[in-house]
Protein backbone atom coordinates (compact mmCIF):
# COMPACT_ATOMS: atom_id res chain seq x y z
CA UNK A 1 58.45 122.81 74.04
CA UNK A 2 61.62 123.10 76.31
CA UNK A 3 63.10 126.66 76.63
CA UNK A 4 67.54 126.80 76.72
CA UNK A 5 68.28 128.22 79.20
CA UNK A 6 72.39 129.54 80.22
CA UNK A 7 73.46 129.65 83.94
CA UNK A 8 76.69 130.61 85.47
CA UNK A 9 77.42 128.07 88.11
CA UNK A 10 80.04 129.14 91.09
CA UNK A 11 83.54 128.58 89.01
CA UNK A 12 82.20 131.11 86.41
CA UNK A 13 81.49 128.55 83.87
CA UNK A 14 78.27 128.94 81.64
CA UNK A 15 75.99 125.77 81.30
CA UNK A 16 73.16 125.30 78.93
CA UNK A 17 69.96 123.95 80.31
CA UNK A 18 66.81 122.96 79.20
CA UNK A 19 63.87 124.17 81.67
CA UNK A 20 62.73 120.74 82.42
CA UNK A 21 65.80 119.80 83.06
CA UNK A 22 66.69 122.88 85.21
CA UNK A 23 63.74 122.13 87.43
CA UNK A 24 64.72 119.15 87.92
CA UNK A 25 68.19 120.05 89.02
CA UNK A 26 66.35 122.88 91.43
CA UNK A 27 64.51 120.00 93.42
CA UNK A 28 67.72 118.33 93.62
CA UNK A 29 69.55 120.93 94.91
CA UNK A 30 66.59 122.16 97.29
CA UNK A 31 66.71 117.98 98.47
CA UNK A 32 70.56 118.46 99.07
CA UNK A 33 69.94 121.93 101.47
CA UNK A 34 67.48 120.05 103.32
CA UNK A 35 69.76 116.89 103.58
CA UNK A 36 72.51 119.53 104.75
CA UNK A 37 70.11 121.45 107.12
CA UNK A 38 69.32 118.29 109.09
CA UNK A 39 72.85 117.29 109.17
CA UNK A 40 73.71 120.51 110.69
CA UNK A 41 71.42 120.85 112.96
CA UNK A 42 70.94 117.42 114.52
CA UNK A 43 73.75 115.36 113.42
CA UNK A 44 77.04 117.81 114.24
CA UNK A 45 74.88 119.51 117.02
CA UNK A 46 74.00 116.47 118.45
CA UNK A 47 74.92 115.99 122.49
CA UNK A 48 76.61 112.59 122.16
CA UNK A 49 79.22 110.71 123.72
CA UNK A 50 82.25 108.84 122.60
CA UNK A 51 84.10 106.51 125.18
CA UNK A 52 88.03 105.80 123.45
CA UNK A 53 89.97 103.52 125.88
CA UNK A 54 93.72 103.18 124.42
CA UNK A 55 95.08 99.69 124.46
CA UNK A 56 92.98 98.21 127.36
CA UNK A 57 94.82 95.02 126.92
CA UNK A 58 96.07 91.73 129.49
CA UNK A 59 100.10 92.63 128.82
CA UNK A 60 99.77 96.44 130.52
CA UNK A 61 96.59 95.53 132.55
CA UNK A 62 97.07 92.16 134.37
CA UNK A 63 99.58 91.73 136.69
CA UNK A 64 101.08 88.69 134.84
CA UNK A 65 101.26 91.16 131.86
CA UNK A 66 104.73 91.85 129.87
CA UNK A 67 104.19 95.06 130.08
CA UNK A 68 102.23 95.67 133.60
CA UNK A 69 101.16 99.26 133.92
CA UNK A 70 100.63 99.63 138.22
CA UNK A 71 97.51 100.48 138.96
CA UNK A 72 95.68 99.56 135.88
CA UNK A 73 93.10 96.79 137.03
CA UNK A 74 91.69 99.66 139.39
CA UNK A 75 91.40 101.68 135.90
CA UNK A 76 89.51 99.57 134.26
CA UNK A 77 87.23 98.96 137.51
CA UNK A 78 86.47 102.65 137.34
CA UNK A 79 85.58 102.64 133.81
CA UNK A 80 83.22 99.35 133.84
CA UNK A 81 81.64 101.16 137.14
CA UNK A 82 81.03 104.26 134.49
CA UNK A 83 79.87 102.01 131.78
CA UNK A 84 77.35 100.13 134.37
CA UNK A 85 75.90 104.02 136.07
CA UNK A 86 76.45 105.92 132.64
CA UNK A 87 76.59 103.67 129.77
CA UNK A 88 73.14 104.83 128.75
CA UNK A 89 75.08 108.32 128.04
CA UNK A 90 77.77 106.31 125.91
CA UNK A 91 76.90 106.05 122.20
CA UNK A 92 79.98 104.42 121.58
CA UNK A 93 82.95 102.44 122.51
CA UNK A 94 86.05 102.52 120.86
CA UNK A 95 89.13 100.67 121.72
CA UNK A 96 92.81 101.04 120.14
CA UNK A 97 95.30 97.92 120.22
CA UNK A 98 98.63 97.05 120.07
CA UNK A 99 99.06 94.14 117.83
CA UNK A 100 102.76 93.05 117.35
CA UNK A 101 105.08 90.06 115.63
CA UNK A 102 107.66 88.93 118.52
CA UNK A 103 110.37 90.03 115.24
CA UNK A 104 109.75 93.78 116.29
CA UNK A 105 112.14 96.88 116.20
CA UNK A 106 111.12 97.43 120.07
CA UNK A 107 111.68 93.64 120.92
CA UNK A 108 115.23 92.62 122.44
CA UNK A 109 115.07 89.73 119.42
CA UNK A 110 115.70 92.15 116.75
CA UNK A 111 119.15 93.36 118.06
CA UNK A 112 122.15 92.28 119.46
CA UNK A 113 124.98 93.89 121.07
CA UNK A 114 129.39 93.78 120.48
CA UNK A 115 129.32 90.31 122.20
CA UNK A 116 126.09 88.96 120.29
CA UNK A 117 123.76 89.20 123.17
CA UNK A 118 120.05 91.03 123.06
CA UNK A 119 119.48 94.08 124.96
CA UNK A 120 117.34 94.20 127.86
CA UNK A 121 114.49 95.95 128.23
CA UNK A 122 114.01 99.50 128.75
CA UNK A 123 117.62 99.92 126.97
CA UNK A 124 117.67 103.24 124.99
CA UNK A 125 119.39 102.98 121.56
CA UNK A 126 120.38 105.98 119.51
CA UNK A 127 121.20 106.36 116.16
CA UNK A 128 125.23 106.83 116.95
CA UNK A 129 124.85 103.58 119.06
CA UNK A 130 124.07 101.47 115.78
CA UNK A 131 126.71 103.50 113.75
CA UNK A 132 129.41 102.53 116.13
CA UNK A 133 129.03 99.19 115.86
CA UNK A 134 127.50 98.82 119.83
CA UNK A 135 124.16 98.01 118.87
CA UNK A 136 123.50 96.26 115.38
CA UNK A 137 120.13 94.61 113.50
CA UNK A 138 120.76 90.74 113.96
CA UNK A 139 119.61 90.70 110.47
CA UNK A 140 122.08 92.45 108.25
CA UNK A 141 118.99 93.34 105.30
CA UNK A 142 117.40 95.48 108.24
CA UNK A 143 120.18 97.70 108.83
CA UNK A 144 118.97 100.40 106.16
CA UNK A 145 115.89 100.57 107.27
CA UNK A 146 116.53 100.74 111.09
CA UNK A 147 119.17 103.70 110.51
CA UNK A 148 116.55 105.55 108.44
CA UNK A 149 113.94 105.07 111.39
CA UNK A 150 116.52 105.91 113.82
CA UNK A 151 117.06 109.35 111.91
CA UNK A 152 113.45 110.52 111.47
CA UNK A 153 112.82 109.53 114.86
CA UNK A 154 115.65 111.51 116.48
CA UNK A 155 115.00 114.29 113.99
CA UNK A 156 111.67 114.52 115.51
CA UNK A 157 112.98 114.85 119.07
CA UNK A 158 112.24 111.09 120.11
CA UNK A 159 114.07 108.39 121.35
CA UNK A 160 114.00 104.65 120.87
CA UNK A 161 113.35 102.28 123.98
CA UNK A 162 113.39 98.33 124.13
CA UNK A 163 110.15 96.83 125.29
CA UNK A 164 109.91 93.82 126.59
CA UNK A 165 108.17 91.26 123.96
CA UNK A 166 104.60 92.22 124.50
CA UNK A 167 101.09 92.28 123.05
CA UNK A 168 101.78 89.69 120.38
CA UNK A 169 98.98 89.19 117.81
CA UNK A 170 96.61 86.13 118.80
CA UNK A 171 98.04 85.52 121.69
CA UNK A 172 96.85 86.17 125.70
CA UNK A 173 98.51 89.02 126.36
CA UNK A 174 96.93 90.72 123.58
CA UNK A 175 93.30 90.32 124.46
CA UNK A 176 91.72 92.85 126.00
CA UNK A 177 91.29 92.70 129.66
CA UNK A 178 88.27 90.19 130.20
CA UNK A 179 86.61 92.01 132.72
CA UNK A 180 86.36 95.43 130.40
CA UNK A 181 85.36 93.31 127.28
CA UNK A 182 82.82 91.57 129.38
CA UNK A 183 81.16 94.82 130.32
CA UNK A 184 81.15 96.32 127.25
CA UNK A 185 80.05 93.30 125.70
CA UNK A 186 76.95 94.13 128.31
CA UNK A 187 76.42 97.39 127.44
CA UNK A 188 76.13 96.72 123.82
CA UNK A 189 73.24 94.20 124.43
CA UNK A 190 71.58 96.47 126.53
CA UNK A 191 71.90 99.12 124.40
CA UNK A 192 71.58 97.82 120.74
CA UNK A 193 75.00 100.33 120.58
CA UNK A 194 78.39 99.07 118.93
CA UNK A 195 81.90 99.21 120.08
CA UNK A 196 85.16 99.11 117.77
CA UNK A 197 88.68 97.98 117.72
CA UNK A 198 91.67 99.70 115.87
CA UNK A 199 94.38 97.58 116.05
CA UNK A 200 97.93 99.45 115.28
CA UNK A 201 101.66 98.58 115.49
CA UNK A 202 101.83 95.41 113.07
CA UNK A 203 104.47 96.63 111.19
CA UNK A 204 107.78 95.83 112.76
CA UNK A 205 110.18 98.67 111.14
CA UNK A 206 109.00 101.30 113.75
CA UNK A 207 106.61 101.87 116.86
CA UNK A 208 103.22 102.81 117.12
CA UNK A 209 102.18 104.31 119.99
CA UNK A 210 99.54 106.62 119.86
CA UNK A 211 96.25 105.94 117.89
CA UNK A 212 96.34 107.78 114.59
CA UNK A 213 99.55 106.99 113.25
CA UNK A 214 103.15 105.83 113.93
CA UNK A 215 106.04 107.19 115.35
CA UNK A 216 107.51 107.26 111.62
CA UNK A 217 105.30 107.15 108.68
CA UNK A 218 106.17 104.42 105.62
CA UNK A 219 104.36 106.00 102.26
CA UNK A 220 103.86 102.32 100.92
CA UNK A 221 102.63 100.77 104.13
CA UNK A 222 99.05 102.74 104.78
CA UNK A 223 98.93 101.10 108.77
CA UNK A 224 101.20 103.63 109.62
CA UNK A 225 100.09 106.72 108.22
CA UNK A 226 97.62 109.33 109.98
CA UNK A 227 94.54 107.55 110.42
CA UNK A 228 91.89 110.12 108.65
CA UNK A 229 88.83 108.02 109.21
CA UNK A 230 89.30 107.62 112.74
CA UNK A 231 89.15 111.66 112.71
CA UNK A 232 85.75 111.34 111.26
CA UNK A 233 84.59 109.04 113.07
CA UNK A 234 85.77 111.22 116.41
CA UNK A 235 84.11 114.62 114.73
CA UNK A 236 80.75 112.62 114.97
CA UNK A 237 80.58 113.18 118.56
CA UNK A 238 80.44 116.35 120.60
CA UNK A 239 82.46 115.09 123.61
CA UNK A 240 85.63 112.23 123.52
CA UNK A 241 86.21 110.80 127.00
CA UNK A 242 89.96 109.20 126.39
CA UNK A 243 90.81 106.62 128.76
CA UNK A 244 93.55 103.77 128.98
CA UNK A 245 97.25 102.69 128.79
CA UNK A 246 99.53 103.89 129.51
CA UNK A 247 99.20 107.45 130.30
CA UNK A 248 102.54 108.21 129.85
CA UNK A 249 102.77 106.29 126.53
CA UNK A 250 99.89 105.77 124.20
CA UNK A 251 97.39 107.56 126.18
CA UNK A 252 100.19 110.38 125.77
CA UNK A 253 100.85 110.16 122.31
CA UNK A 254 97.18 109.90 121.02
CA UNK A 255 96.56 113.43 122.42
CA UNK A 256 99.71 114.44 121.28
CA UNK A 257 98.80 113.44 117.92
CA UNK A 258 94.95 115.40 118.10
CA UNK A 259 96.97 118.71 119.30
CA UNK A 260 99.28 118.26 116.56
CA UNK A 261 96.82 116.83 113.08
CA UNK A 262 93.48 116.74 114.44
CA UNK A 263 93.21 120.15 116.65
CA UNK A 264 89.05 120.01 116.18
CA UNK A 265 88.83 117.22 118.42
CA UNK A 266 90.40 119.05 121.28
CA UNK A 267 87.26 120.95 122.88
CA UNK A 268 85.40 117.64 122.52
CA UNK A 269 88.14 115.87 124.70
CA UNK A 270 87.40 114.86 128.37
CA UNK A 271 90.72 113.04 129.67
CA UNK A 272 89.83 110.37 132.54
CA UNK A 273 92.27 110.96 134.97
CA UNK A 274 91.06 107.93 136.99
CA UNK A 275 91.43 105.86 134.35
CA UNK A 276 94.83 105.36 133.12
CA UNK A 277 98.49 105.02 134.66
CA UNK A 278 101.99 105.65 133.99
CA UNK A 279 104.63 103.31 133.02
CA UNK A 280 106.71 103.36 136.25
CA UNK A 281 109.62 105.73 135.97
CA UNK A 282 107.98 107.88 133.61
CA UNK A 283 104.99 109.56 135.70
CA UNK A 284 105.93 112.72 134.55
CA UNK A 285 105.70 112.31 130.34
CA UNK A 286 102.41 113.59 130.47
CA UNK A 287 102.67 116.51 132.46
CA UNK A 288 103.24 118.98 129.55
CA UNK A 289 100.86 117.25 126.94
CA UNK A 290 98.15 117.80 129.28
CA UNK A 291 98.69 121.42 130.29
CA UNK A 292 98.69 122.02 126.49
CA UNK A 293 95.67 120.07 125.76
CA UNK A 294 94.29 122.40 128.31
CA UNK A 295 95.03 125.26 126.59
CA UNK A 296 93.43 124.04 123.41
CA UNK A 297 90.19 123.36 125.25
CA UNK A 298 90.28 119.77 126.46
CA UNK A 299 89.20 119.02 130.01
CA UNK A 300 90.17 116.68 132.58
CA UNK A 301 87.95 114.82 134.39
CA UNK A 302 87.18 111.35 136.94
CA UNK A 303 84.77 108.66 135.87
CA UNK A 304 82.84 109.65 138.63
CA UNK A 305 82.08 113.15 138.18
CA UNK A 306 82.53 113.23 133.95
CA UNK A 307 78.11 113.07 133.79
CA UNK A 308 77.12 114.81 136.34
């Protein structure tokens, strides 16, 4: 015959147990420490590798790109040269994306000056712009909207640029660079290991540069709020080599984003410095993200020294 038991668990409550069925609930529990042992001690512990390459795509990476970042074809050489001497240290590839409508709050198409015309790109336009009448939504229903992003973003200390019309969804200059698709593409067969793409930036009421969320964050539309499971999936790995375009932009913004919601990741993160480029004019952006990332542990490093 069962005996009743009473235990106390860890909120203080009392529970009433039969022994048979407290046994049973002991092998669980001694199953669950050894689950969490292993876990501990080969999954978090594990020495493993991480390759993130931000927005590796034909608009900033091929010279007949929108949105040409200089230098950026000799990027991506130096990271399909690491991926073809080190990719057997890589246990996975993951790529971010830009993925826009041309209808876009950084595209010249969604605004129009005093004399009806579009702004060019690389125009700055400020919240007192649009409430003086020189810069207005060239559809009226947006205006709301587009002050309210204007305020958050300026309240945050940010500024709103014109783009030219770039990495459009489906089309060629938003596939990623053929040559760095083709080697990874490579890699994976050779190594029975993955690779993944985030795509970000869909929705056209604000921008989205860096990886894990964007630059203001809708409650009712989840693509632009902070990106949780990518933080997981990042904690899986003891080191994050970040990589990509452009350095002064999304590359910029992504580690912004760690230092600022995701501070774990930062002594995991290696930053390629031989792999990603400024937008020209703005070399500089980067300069005091990456002495800060220092201090929070990250290192910097060159795709040909980062394994050895």
């Amino acid at each position: 015959m069962d005996k009743t038991t009473v235990e106390v668990d860890i909120s203080g409550k009392k529970r009433v147990h039969k022994s048979s069925t407290r046994k049973k609930n002991q092998k669980k529990i001694c199953k669950y420490k050894k689950n969490r042992y292993f876990w501990e001690k080969y999954v978090l512990a594990m020495d493993n590798t991480i390759l993130l390459i931000i927005d590796p795509q034909n608009d900033f990476c091929d010279a007949k790109g929108a949105l040409y970042v200089p230098n950026a074809e000799k990027d991506i050489s130096n990271l399909v040269t690491l991926l073809d001497k080190y990719g057997d240290q890589i246990d996975e590839v993951m790529l971010t994306a830009d993925d826009h409508i041309p209808y876009d709050i950084a595209h010249p198409s969604y605004w129009v000056d005093k004399d009806g015309a579009h702004p060019k790109p690389f125009t700055t336009i400020t919240l007192q712009d649009v409430k003086d009448g020189n810069y207005n939504t060239i559809s009226a229903d947006d205006r709301d909207i587009t002050i309210e992003y204007l305020e958050q973003l300026e309240a945050n200390g940010k500024t709103h640029t014109i783009w030219p019309v770039h990495c459009i969804a489906g089309s060629w200059g938003a596939d990623i660079y053929p040559a760095l698709l083709t080697k990874i593409c490579d890699w994976m067969d050779g190594t029975n290991k993955r690779y993944y793409i985030v795509r970000k930036g869909w929705y056209p009421y604000t921008e989205h540069f860096g990886a894990f969320e964007a630059e203001v964050q809708y409650p009712m539309v989840e693509t632009t709020l902070f990106n949780t499971p990518l933080v997981r999936v990042l904690n899986r790995f003891s080191k994050i080599l970040i990589a990509g375009e452009a350095k002064s932009h999304c590359v910029n913004n992504t580690i912004k984003q760690m230092m600022d919601k995701a501070p774990e990741l930062m002594d995991k993160l290696v930053i390629l410095e031989d792999a990603m480029s400024p937008v020209t004019g703005c070399e500089n952006f980067a300069n005091e993200t990456w002495e800060q990332a220092r201090k929070m542990g990250a290192k910097v490093s060159y795709t040909t020294t980062v394994f050895k």
